[in-house]
C-alpha atoms as a PDB file:
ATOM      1  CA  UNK A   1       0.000   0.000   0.000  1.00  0.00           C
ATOM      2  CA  UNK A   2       2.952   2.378   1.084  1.00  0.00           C
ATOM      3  CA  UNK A   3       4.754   1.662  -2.649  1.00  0.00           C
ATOM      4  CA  UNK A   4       1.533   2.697  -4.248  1.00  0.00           C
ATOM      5  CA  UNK A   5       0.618   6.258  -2.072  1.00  0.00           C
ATOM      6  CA  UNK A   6       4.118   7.020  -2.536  1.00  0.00           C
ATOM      7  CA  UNK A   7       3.660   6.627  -6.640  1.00  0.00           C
ATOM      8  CA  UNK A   8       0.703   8.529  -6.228  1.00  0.00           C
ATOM      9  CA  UNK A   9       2.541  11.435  -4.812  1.00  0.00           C
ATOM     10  CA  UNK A  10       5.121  11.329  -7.740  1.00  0.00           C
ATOM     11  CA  UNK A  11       4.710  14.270 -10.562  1.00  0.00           C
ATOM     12  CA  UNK A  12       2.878  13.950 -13.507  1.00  0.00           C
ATOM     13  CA  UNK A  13       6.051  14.551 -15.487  1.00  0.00           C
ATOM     14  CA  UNK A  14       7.445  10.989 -13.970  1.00  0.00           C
ATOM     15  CA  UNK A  15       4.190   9.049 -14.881  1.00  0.00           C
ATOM     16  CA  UNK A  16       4.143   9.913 -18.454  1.00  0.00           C
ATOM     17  CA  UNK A  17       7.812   9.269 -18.935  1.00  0.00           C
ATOM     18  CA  UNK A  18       7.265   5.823 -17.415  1.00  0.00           C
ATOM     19  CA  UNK A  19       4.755   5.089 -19.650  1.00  0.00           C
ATOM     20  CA  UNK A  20       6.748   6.791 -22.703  1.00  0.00           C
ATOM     21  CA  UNK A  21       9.746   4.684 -21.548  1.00  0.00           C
ATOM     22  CA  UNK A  22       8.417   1.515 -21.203  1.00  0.00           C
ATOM     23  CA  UNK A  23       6.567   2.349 -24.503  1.00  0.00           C
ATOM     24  CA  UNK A  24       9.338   3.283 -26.097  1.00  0.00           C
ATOM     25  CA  UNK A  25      11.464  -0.381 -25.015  1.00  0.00           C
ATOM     26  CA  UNK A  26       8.509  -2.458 -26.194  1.00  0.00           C
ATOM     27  CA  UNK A  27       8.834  -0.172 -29.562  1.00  0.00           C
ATOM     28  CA  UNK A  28      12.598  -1.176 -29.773  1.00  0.00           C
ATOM     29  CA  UNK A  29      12.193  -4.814 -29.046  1.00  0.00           C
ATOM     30  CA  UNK A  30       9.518  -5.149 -31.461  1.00  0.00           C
ATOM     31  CA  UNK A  31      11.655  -3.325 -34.776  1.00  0.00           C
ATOM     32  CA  UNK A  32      14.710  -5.116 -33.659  1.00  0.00           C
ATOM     33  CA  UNK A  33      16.719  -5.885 -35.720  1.00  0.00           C
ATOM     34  CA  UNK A  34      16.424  -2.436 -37.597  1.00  0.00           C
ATOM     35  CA  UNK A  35      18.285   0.615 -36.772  1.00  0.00           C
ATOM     36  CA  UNK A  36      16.711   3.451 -34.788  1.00  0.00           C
ATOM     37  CA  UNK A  37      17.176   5.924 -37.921  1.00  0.00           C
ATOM     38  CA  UNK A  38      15.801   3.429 -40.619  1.00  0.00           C
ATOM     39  CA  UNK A  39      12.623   2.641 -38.271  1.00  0.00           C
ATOM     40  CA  UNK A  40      11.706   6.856 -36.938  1.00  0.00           C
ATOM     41  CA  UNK A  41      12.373   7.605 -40.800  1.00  0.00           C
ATOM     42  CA  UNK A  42      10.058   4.823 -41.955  1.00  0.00           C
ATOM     43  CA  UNK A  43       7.214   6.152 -39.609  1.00  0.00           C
ATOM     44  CA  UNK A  44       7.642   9.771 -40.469  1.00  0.00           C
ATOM     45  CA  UNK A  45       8.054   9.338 -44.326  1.00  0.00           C
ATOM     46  CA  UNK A  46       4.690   6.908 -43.719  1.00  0.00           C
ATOM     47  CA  UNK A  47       1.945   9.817 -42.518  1.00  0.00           C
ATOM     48  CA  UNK A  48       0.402  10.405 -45.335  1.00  0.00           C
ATOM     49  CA  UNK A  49       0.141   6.742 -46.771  1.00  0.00           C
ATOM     50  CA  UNK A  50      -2.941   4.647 -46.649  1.00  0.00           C
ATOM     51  CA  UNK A  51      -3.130   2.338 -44.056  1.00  0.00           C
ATOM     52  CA  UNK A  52      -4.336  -0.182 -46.272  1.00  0.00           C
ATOM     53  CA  UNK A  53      -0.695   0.367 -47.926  1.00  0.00           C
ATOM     54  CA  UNK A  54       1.211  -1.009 -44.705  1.00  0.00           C
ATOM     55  CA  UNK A  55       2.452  -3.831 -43.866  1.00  0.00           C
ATOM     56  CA  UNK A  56       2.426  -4.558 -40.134  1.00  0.00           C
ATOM     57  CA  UNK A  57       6.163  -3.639 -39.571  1.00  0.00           C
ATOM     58  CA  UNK A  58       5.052   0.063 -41.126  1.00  0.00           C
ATOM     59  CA  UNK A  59       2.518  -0.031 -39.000  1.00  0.00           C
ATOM     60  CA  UNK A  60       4.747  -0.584 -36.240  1.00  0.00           C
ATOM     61  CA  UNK A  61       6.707   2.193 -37.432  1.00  0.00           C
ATOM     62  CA  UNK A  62       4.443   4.968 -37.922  1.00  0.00           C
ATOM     63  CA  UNK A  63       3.525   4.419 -34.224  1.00  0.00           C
ATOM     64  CA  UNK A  64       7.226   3.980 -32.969  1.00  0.00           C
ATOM     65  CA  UNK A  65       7.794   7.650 -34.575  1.00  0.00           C
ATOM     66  CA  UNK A  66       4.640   8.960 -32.215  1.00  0.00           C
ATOM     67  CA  UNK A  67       6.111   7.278 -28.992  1.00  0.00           C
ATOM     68  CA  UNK A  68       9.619   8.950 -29.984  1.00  0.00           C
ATOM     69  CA  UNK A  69       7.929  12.225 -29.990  1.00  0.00           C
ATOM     70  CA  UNK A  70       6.059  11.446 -26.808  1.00  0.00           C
ATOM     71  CA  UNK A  71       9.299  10.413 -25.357  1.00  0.00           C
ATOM     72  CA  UNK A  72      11.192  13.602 -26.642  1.00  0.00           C
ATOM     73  CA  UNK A  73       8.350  15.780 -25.437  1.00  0.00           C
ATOM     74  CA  UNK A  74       8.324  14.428 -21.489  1.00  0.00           C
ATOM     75  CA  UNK A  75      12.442  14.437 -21.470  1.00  0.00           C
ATOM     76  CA  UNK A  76      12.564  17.828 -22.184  1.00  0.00           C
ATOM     77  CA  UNK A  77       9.720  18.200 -19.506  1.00  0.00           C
ATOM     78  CA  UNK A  78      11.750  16.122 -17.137  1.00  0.00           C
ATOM     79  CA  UNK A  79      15.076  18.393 -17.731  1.00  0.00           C
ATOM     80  CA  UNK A  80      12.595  21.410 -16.957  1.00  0.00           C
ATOM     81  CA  UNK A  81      11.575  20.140 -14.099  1.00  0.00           C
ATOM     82  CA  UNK A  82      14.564  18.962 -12.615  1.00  0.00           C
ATOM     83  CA  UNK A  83      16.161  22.914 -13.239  1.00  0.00           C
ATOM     84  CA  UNK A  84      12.832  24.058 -11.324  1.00  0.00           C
ATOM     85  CA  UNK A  85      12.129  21.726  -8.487  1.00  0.00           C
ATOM     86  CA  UNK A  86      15.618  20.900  -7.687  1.00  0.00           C
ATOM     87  CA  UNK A  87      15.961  23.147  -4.747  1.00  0.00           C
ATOM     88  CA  UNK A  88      12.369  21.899  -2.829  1.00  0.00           C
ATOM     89  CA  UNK A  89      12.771  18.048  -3.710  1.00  0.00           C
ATOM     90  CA  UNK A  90      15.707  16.512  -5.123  1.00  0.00           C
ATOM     91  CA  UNK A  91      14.231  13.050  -4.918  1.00  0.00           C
ATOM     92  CA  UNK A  92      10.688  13.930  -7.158  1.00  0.00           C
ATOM     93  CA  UNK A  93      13.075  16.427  -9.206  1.00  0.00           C
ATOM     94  CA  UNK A  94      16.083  13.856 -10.139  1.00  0.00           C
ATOM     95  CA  UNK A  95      13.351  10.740 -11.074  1.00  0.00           C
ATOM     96  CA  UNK A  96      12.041  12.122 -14.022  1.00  0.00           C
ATOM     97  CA  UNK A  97      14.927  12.731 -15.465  1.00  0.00           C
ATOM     98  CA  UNK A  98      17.062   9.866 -13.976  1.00  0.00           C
ATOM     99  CA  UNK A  99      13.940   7.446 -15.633  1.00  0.00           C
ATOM    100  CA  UNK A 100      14.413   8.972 -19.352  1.00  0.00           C
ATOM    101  CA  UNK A 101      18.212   8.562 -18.856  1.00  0.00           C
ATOM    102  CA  UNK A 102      18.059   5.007 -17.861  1.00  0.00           C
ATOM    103  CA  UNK A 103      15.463   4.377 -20.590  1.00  0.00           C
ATOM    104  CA  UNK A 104      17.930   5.872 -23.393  1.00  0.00           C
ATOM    105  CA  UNK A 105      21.044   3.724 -22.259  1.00  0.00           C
ATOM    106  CA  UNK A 106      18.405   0.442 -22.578  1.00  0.00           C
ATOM    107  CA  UNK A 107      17.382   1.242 -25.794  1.00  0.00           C
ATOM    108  CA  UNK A 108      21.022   1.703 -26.884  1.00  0.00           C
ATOM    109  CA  UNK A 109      22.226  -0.989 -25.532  1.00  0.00           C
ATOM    110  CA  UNK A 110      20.594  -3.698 -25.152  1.00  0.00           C
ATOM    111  CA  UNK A 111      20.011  -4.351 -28.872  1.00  0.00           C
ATOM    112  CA  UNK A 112      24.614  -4.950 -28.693  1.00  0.00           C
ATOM    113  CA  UNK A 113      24.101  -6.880 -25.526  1.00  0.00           C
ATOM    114  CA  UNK A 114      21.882  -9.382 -27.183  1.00  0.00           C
ATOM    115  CA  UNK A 115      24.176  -9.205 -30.690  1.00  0.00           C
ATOM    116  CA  UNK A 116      27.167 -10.173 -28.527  1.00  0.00           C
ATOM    117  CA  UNK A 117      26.099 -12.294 -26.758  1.00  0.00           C
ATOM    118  CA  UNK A 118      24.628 -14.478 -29.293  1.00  0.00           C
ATOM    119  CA  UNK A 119      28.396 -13.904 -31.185  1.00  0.00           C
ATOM    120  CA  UNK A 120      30.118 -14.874 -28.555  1.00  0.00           C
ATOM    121  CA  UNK A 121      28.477 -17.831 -27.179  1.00  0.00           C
ATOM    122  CA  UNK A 122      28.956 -19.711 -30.475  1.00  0.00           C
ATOM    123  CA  UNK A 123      32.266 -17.986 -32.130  1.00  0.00           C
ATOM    124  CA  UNK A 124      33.727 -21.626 -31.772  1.00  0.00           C
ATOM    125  CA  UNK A 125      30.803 -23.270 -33.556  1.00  0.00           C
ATOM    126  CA  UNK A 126      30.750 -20.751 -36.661  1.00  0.00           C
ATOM    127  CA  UNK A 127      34.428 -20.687 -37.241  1.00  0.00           C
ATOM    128  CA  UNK A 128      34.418 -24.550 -37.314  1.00  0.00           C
ATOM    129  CA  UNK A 129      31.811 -24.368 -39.962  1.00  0.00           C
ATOM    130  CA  UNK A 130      33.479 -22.351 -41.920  1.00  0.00           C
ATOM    131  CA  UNK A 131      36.428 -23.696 -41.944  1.00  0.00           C
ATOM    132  CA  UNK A 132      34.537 -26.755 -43.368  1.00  0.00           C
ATOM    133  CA  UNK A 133      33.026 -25.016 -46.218  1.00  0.00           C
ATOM    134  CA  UNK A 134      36.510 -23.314 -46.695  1.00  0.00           C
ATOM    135  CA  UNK A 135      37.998 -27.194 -46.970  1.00  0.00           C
ATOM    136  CA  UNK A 136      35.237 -28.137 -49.320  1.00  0.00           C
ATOM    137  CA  UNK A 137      33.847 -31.035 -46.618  1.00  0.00           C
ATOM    138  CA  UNK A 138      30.375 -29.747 -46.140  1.00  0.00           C
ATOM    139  CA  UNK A 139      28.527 -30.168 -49.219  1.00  0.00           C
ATOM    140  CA  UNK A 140      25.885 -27.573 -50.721  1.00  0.00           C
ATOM    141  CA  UNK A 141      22.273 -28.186 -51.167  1.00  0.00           C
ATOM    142  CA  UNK A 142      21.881 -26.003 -54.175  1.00  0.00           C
ATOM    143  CA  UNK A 143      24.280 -23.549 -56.526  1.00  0.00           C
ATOM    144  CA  UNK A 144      23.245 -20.103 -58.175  1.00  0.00           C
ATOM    145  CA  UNK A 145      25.867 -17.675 -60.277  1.00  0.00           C
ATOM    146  CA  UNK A 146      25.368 -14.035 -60.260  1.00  0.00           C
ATOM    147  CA  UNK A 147      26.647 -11.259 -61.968  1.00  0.00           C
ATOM    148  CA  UNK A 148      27.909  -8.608 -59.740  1.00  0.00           C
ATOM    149  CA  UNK A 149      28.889  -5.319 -60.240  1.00  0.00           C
ATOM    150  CA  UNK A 150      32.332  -4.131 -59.771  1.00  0.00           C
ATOM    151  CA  UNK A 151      32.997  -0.898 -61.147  1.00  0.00           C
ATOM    152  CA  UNK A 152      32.260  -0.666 -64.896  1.00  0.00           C
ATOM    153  CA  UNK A 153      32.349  -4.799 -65.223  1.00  0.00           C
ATOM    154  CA  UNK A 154      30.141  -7.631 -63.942  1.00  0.00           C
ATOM    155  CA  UNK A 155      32.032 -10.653 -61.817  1.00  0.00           C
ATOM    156  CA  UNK A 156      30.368 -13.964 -61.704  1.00  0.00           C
ATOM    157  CA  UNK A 157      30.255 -15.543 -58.346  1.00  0.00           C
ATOM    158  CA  UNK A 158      28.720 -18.492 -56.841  1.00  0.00           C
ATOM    159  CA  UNK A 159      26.304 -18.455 -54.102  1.00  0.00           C
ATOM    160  CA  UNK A 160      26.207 -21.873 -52.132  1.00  0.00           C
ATOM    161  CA  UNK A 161      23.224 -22.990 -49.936  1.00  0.00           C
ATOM    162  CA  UNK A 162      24.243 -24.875 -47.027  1.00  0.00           C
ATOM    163  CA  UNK A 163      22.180 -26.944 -44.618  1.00  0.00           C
ATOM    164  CA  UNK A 164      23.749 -27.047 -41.132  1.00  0.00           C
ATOM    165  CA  UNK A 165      24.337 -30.537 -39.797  1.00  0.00           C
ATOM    166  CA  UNK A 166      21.598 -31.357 -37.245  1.00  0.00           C
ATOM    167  CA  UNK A 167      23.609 -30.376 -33.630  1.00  0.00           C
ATOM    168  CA  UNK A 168      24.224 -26.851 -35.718  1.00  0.00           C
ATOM    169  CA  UNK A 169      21.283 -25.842 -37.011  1.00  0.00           C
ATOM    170  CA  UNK A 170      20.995 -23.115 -34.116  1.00  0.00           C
ATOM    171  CA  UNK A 171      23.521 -21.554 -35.774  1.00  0.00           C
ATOM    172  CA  UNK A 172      21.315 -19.629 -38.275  1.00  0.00           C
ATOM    173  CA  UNK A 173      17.661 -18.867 -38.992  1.00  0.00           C
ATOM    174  CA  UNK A 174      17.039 -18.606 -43.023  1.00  0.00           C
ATOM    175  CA  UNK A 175      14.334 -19.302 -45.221  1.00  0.00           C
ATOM    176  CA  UNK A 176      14.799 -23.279 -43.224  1.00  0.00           C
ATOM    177  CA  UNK A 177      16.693 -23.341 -39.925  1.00  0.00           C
ATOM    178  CA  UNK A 178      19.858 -24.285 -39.942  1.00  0.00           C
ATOM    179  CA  UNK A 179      20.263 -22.358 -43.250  1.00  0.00           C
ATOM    180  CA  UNK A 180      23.659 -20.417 -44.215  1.00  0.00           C
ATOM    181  CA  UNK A 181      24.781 -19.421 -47.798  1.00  0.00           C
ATOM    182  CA  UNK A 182      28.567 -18.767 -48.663  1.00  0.00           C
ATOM    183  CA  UNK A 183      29.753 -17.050 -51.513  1.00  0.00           C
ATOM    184  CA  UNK A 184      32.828 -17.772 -53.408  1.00  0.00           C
ATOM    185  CA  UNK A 185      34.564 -16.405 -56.234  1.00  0.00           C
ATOM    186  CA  UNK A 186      35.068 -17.538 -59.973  1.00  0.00           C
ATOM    187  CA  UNK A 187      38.713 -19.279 -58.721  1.00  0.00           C
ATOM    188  CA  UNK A 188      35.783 -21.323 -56.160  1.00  0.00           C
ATOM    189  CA  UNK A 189      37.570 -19.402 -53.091  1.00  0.00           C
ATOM    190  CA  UNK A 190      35.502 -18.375 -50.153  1.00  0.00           C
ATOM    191  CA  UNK A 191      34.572 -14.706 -49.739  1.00  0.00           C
ATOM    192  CA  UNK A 192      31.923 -14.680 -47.323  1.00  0.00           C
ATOM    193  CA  UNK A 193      29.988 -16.940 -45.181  1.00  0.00           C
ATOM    194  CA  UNK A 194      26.365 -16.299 -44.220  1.00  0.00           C
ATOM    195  CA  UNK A 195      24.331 -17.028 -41.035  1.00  0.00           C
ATOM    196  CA  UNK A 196      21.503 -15.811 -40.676  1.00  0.00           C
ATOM    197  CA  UNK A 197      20.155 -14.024 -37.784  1.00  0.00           C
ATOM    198  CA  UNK A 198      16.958 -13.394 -35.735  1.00  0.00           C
ATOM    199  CA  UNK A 199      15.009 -10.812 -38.210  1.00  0.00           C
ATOM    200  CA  UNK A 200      12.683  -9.402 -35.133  1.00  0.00           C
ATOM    201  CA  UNK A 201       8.776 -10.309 -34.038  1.00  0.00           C
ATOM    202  CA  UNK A 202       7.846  -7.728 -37.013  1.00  0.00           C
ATOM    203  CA  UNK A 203       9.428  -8.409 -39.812  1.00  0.00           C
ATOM    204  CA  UNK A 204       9.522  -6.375 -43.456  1.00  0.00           C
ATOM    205  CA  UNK A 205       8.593  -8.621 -46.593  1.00  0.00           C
ATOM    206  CA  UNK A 206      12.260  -8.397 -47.750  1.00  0.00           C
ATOM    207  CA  UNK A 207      15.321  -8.176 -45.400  1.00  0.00           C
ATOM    208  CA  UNK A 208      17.643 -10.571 -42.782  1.00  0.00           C
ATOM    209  CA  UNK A 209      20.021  -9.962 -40.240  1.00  0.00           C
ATOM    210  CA  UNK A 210      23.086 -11.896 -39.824  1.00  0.00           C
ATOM    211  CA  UNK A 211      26.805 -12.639 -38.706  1.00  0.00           C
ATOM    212  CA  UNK A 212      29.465 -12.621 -41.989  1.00  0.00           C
ATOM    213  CA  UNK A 213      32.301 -14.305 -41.742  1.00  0.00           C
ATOM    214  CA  UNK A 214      34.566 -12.119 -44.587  1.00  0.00           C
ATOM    215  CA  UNK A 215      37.451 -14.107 -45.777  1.00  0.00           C
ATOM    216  CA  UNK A 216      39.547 -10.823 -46.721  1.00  0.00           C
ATOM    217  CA  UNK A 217      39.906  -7.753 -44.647  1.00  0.00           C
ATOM    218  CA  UNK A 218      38.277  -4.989 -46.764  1.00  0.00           C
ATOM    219  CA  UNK A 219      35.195  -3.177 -44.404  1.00  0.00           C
ATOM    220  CA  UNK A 220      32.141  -5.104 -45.672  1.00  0.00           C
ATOM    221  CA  UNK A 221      29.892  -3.783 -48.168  1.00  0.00           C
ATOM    222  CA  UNK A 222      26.587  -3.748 -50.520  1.00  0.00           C
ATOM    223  CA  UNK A 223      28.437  -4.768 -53.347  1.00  0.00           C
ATOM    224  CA  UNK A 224      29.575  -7.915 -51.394  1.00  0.00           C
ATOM    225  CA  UNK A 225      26.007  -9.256 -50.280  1.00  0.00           C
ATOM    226  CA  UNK A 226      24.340  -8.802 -53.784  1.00  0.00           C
ATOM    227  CA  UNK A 227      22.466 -12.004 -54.317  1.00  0.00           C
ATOM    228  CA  UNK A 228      22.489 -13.286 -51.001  1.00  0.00           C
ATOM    229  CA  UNK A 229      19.314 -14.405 -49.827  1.00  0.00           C
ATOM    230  CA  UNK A 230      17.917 -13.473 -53.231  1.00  0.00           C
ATOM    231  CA  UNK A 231      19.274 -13.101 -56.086  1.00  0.00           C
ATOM    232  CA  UNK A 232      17.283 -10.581 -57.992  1.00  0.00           C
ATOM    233  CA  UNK A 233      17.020  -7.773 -55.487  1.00  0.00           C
ATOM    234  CA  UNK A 234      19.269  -4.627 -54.619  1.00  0.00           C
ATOM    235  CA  UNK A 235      20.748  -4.833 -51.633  1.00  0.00           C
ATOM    236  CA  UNK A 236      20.646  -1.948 -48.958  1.00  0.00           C
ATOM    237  CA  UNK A 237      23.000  -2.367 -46.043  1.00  0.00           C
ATOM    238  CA  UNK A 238      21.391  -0.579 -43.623  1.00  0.00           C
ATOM    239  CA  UNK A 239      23.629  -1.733 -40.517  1.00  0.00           C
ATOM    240  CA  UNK A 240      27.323  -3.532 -40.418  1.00  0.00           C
ATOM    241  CA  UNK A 241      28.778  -3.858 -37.113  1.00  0.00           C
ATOM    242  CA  UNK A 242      32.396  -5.371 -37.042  1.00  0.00           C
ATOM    243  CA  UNK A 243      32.718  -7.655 -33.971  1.00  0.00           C
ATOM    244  CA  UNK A 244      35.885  -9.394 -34.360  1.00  0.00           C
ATOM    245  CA  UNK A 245      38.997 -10.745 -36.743  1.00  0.00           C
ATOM    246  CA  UNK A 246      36.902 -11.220 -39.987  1.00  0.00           C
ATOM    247  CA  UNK A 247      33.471 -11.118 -38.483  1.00  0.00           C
ATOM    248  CA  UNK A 248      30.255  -8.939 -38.649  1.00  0.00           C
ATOM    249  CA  UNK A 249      26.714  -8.389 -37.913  1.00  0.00           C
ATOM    250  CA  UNK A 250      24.633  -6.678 -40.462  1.00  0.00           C
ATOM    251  CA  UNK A 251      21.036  -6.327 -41.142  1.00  0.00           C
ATOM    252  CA  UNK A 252      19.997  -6.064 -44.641  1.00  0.00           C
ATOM    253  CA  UNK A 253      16.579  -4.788 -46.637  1.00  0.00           C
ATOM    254  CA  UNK A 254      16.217  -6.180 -50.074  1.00  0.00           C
ATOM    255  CA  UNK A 255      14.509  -4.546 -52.739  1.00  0.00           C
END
């Protein structure tokens, strides 16, 4: 009874940027794994479409741009009311603000917490496989070529799908679980290695996340994941983080 007279007695200001906050994490966990730019543009650029027009994940995004503006709104009412109550109640003036705070450094971070750890946990696993598809022991399923660009000339490569043997199927989450694709150049030499990653509880009709294992150590690009998942869309890279020797997570819309 005490917990709830004493939220009772907290300011306005503190209420709605609990309720913004904890908006605004459900928002987060529910576009991951887009960036925060490429989802807030996707809802503002989306006003004046028909509804009709969305798909659920623009849905999703036109009301994650509202709840950013909410949230924006009540942290600059928190900071104002921190500079004007400070002196007669630290405690009510400091939670406001302190609650908008903690709420950006969750939304920030716990997307790389969850990236990491995943990484991390089975580094061993993924390097073994590729160093398997590198030797040539682990046999494709199915073979495409593709043309892709490179400056004023096309360069065929081939794109290999894989299926995981049974105890590492966890590994990746494609079209099948346990999927991964590899590409390799016209000499047959491994350039990348694909496993797919967890592509969020509302998902876009074209796109993936995933670690890449790069055999070289050139910065990943577009131009390197062109006719990867499919092989007649353009790729946009919306998001490449490097995590280690070789290694990156991306996440990828297709169009």
């Amino acid at each position: 009874m005490r917990s709830i007279y004493l939220l009772n007695q907290q300011p306005l200001v503190f209420k709605l940027s609990a309720i913004f906050g904890i908006a605004l994490l459900l928002m987060r966990i529910l576009t991951f794994p887009y960036p925060l730019w490429f989802t807030t543009l996707t809802g503002v650029f989306l006003w004046t479409a028909r509804l009709q027009d969305f798909g659920l994940f623009h849905i999703v995004a036109v009301i994650w741009a509202i709840v950013i503006v909410g949230f924006l709104v009540m942290f600059g009412s928190s900071l104002i009311h921190l500079l004007l109550e400070f002196r007669h109640d630290r405690s009510q003036a400091t939670l406001p603000f302190y609650t908008n705070v903690i709420t950006i450094l969750l939304v920030l971070s716990l997307p790389t917490i969850a990236i990491e750890f995943d990484f991390y946990a089975n580094l061993n696993a993924r390097e073994s496989i590729v160093s398997t598809i590198q030797s040539g022991t682990l046999a494709p399923r199915s073979l495409q070529t593709v043309d892709v660009p490179a400056g004023t000339q096309l360069v065929q490569k081939t794109i290999a799908t894989i299926d995981l043997p049974a105890n590492y199927k966890k590994l990746s989450s494609g079209q099948e679980p346990g999927e991964i694709q590899a590409v390799s150049d016209q000499n047959g030499k491994t350039e990348l290695v694909v496993f797919f990653g967890y592509n969020g509880l509302i998902k876009l009709d074209s796109g993936y996340s995933a670690f890449v294992y790069k055999a070289d150590d050139e910065e990943i690009n577009q131009g390197d994941l062109f006719g990867v998942a499919n092989v007649e869309y353009y790729v946009w890279l919306l998001n490449a983080k490097p995590l280690g020797n070789h290694w990156y997570w991306i996440s990828v819309i297709e169009d």
